[in-house]
Protein backbone atom coordinates (compact mmCIF):
# COMPACT_ATOMS: atom_id res chain seq x y z
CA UNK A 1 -107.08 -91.37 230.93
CA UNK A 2 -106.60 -88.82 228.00
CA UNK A 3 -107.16 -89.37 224.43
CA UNK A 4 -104.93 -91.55 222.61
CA UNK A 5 -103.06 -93.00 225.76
CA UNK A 6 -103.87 -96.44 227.19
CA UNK A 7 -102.25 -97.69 230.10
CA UNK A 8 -99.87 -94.44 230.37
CA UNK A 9 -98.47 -94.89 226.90
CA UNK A 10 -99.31 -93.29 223.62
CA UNK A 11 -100.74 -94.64 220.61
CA UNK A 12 -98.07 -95.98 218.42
CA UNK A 13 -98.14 -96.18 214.93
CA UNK A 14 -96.07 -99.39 213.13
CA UNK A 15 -94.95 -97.77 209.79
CA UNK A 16 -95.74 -99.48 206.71
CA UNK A 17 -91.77 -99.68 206.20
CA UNK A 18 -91.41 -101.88 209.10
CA UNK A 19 -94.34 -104.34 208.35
CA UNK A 20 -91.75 -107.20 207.73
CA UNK A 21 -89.97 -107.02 211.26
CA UNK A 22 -93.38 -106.16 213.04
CA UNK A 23 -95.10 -109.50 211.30
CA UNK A 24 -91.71 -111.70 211.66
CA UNK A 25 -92.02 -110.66 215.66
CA UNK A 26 -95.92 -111.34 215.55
CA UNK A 27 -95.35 -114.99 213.83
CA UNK A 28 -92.77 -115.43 216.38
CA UNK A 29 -94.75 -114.59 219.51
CA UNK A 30 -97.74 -116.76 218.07
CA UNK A 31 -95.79 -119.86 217.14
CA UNK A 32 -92.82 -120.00 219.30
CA UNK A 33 -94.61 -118.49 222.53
CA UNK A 34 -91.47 -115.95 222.44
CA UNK A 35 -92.57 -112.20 223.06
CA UNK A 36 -89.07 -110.52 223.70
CA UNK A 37 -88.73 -109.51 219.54
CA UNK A 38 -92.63 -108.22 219.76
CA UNK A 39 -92.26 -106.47 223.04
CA UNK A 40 -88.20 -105.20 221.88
CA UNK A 41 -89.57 -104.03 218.87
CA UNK A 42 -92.93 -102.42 220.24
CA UNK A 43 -90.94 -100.90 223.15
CA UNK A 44 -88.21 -99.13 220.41
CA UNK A 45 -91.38 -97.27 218.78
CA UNK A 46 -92.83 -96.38 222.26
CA UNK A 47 -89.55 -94.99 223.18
CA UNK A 48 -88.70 -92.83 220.01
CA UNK A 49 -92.57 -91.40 220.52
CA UNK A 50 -91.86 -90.44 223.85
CA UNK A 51 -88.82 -88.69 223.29
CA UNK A 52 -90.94 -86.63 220.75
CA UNK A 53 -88.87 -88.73 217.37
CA UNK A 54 -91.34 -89.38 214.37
CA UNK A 55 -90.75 -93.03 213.32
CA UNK A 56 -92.84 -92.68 210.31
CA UNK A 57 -93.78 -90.45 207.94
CA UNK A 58 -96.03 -89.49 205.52
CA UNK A 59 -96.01 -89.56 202.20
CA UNK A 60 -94.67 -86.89 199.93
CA UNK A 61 -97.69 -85.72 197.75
CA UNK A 62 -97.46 -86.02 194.26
């Protein structure tokens, strides 16, 4: 297994602008026992890394 892969897949990074969606999905999967908005919103990022699409960025310096 190379660097930075697990499983096949590439690190992915959550970006800071997403937080509320990722920790909505999170509370969800923890309290309701329902994955599909963790694993729909998980697999989006994957997907958009893999096809080479920066989901987040970094910030402008000052």
């Amino acid at each position: 297994m190379e660097m930075g892969e697990w499983g096949g897949y590439p690190w992915t990074v959550i970006p800071v602008e997403n937080r509320e969606e990722y920790m909505k999905s999170l509370e969800k999967a923890s309290v309701d026992q329902d994955i599909s908005a963790f694993s729909n919103f998980i697999a989006h990022l994957v997907n958009e890394g893999l096809k080479g699409k920066p989901v987040a960025a970094l910030p402008a310096r000052l």
